[in-house]
Protein backbone atom coordinates (compact mmCIF):
# COMPACT_ATOMS: atom_id res chain seq x y z
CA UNK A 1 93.14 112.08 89.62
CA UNK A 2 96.50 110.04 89.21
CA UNK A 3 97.93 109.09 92.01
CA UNK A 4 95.06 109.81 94.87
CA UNK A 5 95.11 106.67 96.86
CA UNK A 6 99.05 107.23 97.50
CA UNK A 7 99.98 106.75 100.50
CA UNK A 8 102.41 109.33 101.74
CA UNK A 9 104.00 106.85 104.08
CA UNK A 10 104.27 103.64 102.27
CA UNK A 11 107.82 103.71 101.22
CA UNK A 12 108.79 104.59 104.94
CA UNK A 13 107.53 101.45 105.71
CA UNK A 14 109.18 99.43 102.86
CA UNK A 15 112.44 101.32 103.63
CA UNK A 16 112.17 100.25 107.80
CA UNK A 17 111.03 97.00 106.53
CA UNK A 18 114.32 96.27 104.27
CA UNK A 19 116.40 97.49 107.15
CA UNK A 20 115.22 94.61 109.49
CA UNK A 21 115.47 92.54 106.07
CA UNK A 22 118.99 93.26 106.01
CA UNK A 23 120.00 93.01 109.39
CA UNK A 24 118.49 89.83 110.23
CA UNK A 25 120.49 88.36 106.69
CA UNK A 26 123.40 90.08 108.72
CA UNK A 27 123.04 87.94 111.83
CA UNK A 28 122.35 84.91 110.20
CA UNK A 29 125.52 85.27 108.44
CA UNK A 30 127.31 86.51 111.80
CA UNK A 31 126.34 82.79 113.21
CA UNK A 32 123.67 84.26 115.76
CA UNK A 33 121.38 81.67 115.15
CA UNK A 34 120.86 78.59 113.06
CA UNK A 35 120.53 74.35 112.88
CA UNK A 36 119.11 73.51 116.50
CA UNK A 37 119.72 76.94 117.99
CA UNK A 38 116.70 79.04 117.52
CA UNK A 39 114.74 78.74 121.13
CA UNK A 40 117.77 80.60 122.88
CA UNK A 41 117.86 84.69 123.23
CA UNK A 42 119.69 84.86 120.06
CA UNK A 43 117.75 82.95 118.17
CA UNK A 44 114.41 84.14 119.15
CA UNK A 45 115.73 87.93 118.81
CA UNK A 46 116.97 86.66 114.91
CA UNK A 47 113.39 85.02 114.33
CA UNK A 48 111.35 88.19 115.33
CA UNK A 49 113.59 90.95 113.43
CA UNK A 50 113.15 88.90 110.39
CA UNK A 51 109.36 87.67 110.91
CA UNK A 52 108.08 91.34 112.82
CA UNK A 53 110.76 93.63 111.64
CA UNK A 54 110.55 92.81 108.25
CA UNK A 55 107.53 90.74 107.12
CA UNK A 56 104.99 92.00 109.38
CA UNK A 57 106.12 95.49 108.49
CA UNK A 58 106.34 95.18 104.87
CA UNK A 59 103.09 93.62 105.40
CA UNK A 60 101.34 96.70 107.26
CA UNK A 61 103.17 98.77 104.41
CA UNK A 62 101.45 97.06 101.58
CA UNK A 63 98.36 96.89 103.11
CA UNK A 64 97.84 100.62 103.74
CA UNK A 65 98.61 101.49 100.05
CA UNK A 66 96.72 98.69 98.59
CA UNK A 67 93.43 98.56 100.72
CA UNK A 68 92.32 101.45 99.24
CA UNK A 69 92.49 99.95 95.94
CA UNK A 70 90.48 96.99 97.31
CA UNK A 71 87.93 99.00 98.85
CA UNK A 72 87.90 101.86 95.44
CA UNK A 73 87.39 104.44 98.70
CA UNK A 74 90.72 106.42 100.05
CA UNK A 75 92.52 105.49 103.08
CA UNK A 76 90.65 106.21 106.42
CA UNK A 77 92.61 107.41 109.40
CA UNK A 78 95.76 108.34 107.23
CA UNK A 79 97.19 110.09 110.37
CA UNK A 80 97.97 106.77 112.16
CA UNK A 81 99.95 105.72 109.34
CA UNK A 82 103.45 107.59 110.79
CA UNK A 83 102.92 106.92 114.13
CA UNK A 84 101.84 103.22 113.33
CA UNK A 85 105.07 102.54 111.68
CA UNK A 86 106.87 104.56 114.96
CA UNK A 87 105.62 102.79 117.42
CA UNK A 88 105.66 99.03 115.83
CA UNK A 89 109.32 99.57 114.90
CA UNK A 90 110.41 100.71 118.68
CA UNK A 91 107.98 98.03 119.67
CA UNK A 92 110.19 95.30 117.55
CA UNK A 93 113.69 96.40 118.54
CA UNK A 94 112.27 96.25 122.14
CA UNK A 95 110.94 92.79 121.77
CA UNK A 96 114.21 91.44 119.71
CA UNK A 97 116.65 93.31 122.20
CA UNK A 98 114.33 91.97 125.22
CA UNK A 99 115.04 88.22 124.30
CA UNK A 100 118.52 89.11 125.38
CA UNK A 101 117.25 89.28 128.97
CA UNK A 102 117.37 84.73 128.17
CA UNK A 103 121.07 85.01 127.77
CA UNK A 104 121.35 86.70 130.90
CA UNK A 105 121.02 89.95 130.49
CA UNK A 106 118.23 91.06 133.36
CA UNK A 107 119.29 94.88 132.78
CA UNK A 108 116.70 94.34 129.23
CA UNK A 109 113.99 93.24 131.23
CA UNK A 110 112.26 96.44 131.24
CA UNK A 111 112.23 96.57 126.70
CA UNK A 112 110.54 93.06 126.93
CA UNK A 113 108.23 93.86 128.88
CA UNK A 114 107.62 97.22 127.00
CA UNK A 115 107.49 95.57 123.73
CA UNK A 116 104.46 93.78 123.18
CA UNK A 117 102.34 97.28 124.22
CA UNK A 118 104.11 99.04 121.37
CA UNK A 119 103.72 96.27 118.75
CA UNK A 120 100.05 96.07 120.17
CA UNK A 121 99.73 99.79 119.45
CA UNK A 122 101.54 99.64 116.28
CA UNK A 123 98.99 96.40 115.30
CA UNK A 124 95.85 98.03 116.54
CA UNK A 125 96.62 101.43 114.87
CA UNK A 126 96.99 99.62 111.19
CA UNK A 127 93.74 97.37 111.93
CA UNK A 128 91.88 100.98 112.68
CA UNK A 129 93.16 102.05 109.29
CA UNK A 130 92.15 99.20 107.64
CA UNK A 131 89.27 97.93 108.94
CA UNK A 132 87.81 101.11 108.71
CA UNK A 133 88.67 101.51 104.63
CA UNK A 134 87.13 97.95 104.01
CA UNK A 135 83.92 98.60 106.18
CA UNK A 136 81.45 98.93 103.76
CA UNK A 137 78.65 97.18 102.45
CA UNK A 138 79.62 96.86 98.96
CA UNK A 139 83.65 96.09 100.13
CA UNK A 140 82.47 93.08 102.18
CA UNK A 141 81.30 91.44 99.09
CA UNK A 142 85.08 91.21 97.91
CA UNK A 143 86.55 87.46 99.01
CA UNK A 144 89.72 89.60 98.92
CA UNK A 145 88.29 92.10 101.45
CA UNK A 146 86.65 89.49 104.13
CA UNK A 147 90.71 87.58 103.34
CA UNK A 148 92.18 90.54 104.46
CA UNK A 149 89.99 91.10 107.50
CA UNK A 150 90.66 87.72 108.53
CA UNK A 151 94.03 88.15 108.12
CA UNK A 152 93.52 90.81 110.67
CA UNK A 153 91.96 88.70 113.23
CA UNK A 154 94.58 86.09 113.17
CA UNK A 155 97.07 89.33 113.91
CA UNK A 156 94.84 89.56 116.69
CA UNK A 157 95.41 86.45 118.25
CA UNK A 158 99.18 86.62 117.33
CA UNK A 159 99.66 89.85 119.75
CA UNK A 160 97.55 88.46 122.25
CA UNK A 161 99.54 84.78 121.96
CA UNK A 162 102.62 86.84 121.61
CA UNK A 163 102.11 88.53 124.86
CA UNK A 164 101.36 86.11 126.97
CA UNK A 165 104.40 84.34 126.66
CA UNK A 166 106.24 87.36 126.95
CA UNK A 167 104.89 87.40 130.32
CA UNK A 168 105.53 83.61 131.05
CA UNK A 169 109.40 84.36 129.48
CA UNK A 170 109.86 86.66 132.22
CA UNK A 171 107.98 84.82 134.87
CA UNK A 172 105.03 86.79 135.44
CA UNK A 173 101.17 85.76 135.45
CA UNK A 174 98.88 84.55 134.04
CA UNK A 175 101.26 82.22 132.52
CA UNK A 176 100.70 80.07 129.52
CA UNK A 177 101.79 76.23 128.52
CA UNK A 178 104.98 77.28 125.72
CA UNK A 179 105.32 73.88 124.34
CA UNK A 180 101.34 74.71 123.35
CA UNK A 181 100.95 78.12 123.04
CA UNK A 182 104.24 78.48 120.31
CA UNK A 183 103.01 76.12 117.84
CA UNK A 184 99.80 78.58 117.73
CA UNK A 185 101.78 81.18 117.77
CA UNK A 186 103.57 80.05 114.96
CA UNK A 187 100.68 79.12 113.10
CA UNK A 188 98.58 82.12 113.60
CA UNK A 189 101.42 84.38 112.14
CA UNK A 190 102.32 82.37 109.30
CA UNK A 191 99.55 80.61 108.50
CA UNK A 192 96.97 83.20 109.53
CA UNK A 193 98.04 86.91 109.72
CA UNK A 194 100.88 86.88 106.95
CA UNK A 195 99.93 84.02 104.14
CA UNK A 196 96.01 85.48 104.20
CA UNK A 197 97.16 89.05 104.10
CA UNK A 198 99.26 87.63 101.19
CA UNK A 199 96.43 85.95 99.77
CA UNK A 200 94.18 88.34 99.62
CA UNK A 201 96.37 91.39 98.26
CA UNK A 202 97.93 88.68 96.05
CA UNK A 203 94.35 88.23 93.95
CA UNK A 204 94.34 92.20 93.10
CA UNK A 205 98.16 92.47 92.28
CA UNK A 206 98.03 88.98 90.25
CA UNK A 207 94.80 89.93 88.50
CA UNK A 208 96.27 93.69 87.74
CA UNK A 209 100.02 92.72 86.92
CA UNK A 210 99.21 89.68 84.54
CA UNK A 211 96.31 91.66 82.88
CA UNK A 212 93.35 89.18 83.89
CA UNK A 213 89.70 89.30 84.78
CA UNK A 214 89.57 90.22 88.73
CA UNK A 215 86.67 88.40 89.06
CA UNK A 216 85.39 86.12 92.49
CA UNK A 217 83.79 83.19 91.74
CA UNK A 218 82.90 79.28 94.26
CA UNK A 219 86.47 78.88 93.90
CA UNK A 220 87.82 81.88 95.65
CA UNK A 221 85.05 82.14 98.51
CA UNK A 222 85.98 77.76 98.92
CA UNK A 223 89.20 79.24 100.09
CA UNK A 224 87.65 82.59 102.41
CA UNK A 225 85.89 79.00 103.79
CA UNK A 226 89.01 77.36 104.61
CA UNK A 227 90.90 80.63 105.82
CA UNK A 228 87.59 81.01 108.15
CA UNK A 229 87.67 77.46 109.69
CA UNK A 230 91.58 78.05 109.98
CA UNK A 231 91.73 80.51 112.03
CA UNK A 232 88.62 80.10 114.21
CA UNK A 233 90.26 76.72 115.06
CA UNK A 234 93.57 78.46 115.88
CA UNK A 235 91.65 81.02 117.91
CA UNK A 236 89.58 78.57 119.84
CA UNK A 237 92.66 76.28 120.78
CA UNK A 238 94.23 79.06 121.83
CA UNK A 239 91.78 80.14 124.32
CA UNK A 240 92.21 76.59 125.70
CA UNK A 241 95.34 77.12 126.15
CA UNK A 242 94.37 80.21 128.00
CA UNK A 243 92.28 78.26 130.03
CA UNK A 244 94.44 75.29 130.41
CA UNK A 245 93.20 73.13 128.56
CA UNK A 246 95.24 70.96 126.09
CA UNK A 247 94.74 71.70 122.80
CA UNK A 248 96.19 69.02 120.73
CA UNK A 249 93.07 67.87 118.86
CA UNK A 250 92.49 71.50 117.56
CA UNK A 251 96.23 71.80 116.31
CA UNK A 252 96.21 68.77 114.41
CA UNK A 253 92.50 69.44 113.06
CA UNK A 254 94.17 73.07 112.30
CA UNK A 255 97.33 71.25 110.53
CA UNK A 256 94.81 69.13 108.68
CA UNK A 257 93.15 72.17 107.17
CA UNK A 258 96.00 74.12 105.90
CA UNK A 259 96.92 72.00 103.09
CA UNK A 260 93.26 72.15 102.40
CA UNK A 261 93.67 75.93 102.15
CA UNK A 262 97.00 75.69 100.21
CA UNK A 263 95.93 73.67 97.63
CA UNK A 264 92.57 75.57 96.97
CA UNK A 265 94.52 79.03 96.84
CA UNK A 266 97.34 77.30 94.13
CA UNK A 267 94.22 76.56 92.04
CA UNK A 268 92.64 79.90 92.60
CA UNK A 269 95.67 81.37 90.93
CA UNK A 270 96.01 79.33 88.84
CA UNK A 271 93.01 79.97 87.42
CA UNK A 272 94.13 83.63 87.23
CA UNK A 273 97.23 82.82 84.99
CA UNK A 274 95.34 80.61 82.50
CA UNK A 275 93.09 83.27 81.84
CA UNK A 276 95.84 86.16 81.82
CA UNK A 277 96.03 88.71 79.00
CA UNK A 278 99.92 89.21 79.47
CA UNK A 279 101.34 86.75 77.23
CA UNK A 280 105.04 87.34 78.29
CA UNK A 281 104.87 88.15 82.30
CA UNK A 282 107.08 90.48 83.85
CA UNK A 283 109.76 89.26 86.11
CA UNK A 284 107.80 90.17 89.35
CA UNK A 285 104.99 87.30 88.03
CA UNK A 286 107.72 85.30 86.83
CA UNK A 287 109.71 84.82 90.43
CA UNK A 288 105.94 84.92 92.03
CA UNK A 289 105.91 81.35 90.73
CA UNK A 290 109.04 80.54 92.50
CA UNK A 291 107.29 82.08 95.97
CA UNK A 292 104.17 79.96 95.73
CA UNK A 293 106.59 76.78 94.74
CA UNK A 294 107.90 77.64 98.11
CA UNK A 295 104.69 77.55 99.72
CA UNK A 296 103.97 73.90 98.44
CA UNK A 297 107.57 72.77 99.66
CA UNK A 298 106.87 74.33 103.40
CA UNK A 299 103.50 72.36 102.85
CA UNK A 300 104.98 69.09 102.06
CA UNK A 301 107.86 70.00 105.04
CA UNK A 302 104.94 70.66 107.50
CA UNK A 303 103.75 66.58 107.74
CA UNK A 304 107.37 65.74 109.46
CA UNK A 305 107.58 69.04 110.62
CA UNK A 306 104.88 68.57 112.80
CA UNK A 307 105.16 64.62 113.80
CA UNK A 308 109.20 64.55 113.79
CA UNK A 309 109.75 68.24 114.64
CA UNK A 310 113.70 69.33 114.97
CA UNK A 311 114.93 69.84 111.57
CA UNK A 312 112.15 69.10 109.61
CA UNK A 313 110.27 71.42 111.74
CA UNK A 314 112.81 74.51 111.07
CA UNK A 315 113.31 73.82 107.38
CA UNK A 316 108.97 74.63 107.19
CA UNK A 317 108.91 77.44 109.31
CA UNK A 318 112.36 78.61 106.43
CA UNK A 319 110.84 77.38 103.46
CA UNK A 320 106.96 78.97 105.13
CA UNK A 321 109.36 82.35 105.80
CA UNK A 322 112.13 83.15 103.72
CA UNK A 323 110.83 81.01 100.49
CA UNK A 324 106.90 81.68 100.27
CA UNK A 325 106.42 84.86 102.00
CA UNK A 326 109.92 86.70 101.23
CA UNK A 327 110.32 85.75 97.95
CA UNK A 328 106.75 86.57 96.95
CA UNK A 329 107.37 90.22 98.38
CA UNK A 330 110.66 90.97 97.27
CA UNK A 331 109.28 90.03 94.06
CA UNK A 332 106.38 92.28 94.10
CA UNK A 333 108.23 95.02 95.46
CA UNK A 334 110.25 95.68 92.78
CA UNK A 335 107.43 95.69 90.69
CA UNK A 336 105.22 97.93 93.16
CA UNK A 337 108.27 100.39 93.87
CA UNK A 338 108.76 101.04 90.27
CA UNK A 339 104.87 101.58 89.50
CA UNK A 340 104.57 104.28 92.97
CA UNK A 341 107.16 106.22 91.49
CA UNK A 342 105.82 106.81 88.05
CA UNK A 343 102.52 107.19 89.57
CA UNK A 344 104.50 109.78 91.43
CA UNK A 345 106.53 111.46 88.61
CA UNK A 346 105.15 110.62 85.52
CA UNK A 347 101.44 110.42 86.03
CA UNK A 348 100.73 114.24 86.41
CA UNK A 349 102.67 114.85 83.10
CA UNK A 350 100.53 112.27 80.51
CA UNK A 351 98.93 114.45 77.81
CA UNK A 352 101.66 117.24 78.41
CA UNK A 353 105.10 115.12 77.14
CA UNK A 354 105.83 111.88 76.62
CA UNK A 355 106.73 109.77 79.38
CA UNK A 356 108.41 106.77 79.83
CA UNK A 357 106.70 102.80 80.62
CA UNK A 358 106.35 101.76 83.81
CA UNK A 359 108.47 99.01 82.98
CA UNK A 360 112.05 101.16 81.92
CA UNK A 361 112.31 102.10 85.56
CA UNK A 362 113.56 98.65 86.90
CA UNK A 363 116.33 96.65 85.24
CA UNK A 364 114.63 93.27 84.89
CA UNK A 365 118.25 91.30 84.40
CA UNK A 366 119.64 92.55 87.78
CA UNK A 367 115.93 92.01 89.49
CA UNK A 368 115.86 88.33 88.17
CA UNK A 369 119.70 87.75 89.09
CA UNK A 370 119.06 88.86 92.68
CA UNK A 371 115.88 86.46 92.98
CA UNK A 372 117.34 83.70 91.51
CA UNK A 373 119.72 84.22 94.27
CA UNK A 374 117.74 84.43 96.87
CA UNK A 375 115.77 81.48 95.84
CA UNK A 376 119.38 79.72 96.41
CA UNK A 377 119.94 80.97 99.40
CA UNK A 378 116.15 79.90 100.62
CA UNK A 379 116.86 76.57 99.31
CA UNK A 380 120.32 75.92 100.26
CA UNK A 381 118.98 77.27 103.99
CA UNK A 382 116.23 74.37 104.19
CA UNK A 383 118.82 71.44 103.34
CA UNK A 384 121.19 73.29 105.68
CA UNK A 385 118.60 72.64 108.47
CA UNK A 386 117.69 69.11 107.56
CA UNK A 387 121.14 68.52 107.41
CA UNK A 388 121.62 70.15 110.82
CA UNK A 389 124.32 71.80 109.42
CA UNK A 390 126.01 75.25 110.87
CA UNK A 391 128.38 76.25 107.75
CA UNK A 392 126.00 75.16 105.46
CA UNK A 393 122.72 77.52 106.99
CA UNK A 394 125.71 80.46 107.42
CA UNK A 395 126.25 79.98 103.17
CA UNK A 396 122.78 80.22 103.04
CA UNK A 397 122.86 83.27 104.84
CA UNK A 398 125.70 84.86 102.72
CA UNK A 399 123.72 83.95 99.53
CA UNK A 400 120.56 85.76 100.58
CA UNK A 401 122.47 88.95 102.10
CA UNK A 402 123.97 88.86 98.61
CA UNK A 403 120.74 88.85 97.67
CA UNK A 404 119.08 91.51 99.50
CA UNK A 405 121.19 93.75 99.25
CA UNK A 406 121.25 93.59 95.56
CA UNK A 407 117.63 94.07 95.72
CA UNK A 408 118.34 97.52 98.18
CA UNK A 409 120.55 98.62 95.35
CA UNK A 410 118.02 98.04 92.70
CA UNK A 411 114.63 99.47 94.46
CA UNK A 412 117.48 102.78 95.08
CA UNK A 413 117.58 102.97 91.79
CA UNK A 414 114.19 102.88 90.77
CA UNK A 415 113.81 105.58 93.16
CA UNK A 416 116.60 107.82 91.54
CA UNK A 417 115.55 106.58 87.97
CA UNK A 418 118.81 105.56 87.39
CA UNK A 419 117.83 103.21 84.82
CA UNK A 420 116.34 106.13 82.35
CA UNK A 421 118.19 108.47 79.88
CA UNK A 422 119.48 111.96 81.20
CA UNK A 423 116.80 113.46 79.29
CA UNK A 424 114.17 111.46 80.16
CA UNK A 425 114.73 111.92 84.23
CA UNK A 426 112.87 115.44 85.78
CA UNK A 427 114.04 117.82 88.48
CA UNK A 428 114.32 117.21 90.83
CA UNK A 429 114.27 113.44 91.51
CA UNK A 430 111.84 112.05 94.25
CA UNK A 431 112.92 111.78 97.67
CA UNK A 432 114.24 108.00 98.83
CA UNK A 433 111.43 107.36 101.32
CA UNK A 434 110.76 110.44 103.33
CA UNK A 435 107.49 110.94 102.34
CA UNK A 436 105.74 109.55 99.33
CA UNK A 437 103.75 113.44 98.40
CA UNK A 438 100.50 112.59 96.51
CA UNK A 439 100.78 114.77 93.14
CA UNK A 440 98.43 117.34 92.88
């Protein structure tokens, strides 16, 4: 039946998601944060609006529509879904708002220390979705399936790292070493929770969108291996943290393995796009390749990063951020938007009229124009912060505002089929977000 393993709920989530998407662009332009200043309140609230507001919940969007199609099963729990995105966004507002309460503003310390219990509840509530979809015998098989799972575990120790130095922050026990536990922190969300998540949904959209064999192979379970040792490193030096212990040996040993990982996953797909069908990709494939360029620059960044730190650091955790992650979703989601609505409109009416491709809902010119500016904007932001350089990183932040807006306006129109004849749009159009109805 077309359309079945719709979520009603998904585009709720990529609509909450572009708000924080937008509103963290906003600040960075305002000056809030930038070259040097990103430890303070401000800073810290900018970091986690872009990296929990909008990442992590564009994240927990995807992964409850396209799990299903992983696991060929439907979604289990779908009543969490709603109150799941509820409860994560108050939970990220809280936590962004709370950092205020470093700037001096005590009357906030109540949201921060709120705030990780609603993420938590927000996280946990998505992993019961999706754990319970994949949990079968012939879904474990899938190196995309046990990717995603261990993306899931890594979320696990993000919370858990998350809150304890929410508690230290506000100087509460048990307290935690910072200048330890953030690097893990940092690691675990970028490296663990959001690139594997990315990694593993990336393999079905790739395989699907550029018309190639979705097949497994040494290859892809040589990276599950590497994701695996990754994160049970990160885990285990973060419980000596816990303990306190130091944990330097396990961070570099971690560092050490995530090129590793990198470089096996860049071969993994590009095995994919040798052996692609597609011969002229669409411009969601096309700007991919600009996201996982992205990922080898905030590779390459991470070796000073890590031994220099200051602006070498920042300009990794950018590139890691707004280049690899962002621009791989934005991509996609232009892509995915478009297909969930003619799954939505047109599916039910093949074999009764003709209806239009997939591919006449999106206006691949204006898509391209606003990647190719926010691929400026992500680039001009990482010399910005190696040059240390205020007005540049606020430029930076104008171009990719520009930028997401742009891509706001287009997704819009998708939704409203603006970009099809009169006669070839029904009535009535689909609502914006508010909720995605399966067809019947």
């Amino acid at each position: 039946m077309p359309g079945k393993h719709l979520s009603r709920w998904t585009l709720a989530w990529f609509g909450s998601a572009l708000l924080a998407l937008l509103a963290a662009c906003g600040l960075g332009l305002l000056g809030v944060a930038g070259p040097g200043a990103w430890t303070g309140g401000n800073g810290l609230a900018l970091v986690h609006v872009f990296a929990l507001g909008w990442l992590c919940q564009v994240m927990m969007g995807a992964l409850v529509q396209f799990v299903p199609v992983l696991a060929a099963r439907p979604l289990a729990l779908p009543m969490l879904a709603l109150p799941a995105l509820l409860v994560s966004s108050a939970g990220t507002v809280a936590l962004a708002l709370g950092f205020l309460v470093l700037e001096g503003r005590e009357a906030l310390q109540p949201l921060f220390l709120a705030a990780p219990a609603a993420i938590g509840l927000g996280f946990a509530m998505v992993a019961a979705m999706v754990g319970a979809t994949l949990s079968s015998r012939d879904s474990l098989r899938l190196a995309e399936v046990r990717m995603v799972l261990l993306a899931l575990l890594a979320l696990a120790g993000l919370w858990l790292s998350g809150a304890m130095m929410v508690l230290t922050l506000s100087g509460r026990d048990p307290a935690v070493d910072l200048s330890q536990a953030l690097p893990l922190h940092m690691l675990l969300g970028i490296g663990g929770w959001l690139s594997l998540a990315a990694f593993g949904v990336s393999y079905k959209l790739f395989a699907m969108f550029l018309i190639a064999p979705d097949q497994g192979g040494r290859l892809r379970g040589a990276v599950f291996l590497a994701a695996a040792l990754l994160v049970a490193v990160l885990l285990a030096a973060f419980l000596m943290v816990l303990a306190g212990r130091p944990a330097d040996g396990a961070t570099v040993v971690a560092l050490g393995l995530i090129p590793v990982l990198i470089l096996l996953y860049l071969a993994e797909i590009a095995r994919i796009w040798r052996s692609r069908r597609r011969v002229a990709p669409e411009v969601n494939m096309l700007w991919s390749r600009a996201a996982l360029a992205f990922l080898g620059l905030a590779m390459a960044l991470s070796v000073p990063g890590w031994f220099l730190g200051g602006p070498w650091a920042e300009a990794a955790v950018f590139a890691a951020l707004v280049g690899w992650l962002s621009t791989l979703t934005l991509a996609q989601l232009v892509k995915i938007v478009g297909f969930l609505t003619w799954i939505q409109v047109f599916a039910p009416r093949i074999g009764r009229q003709p209806v239009p491709m997939v591919q006449k809902l999106i206006d691949a010119k204006a898509a391209t124009l606003c990647l190719a500016l926010w691929s400026a904007g992500t680039l001009a932001g990482c010399l910005a912060l190696l040059a240390a350089s205020p007005a540049g990183f606020r430029l930076a932040a104008a171009l990719l505002s520009l930028a997401a807006l742009g891509i706001v306006r287009e997704l819009i129109a998708v939704r409203h089929l603006s970009h099809l004849a009169a006669e070839e749009r029904p009535a009535p159009l689909p609502p914006l977000i508010l909720p995605l109805l399966q067809p019947r």
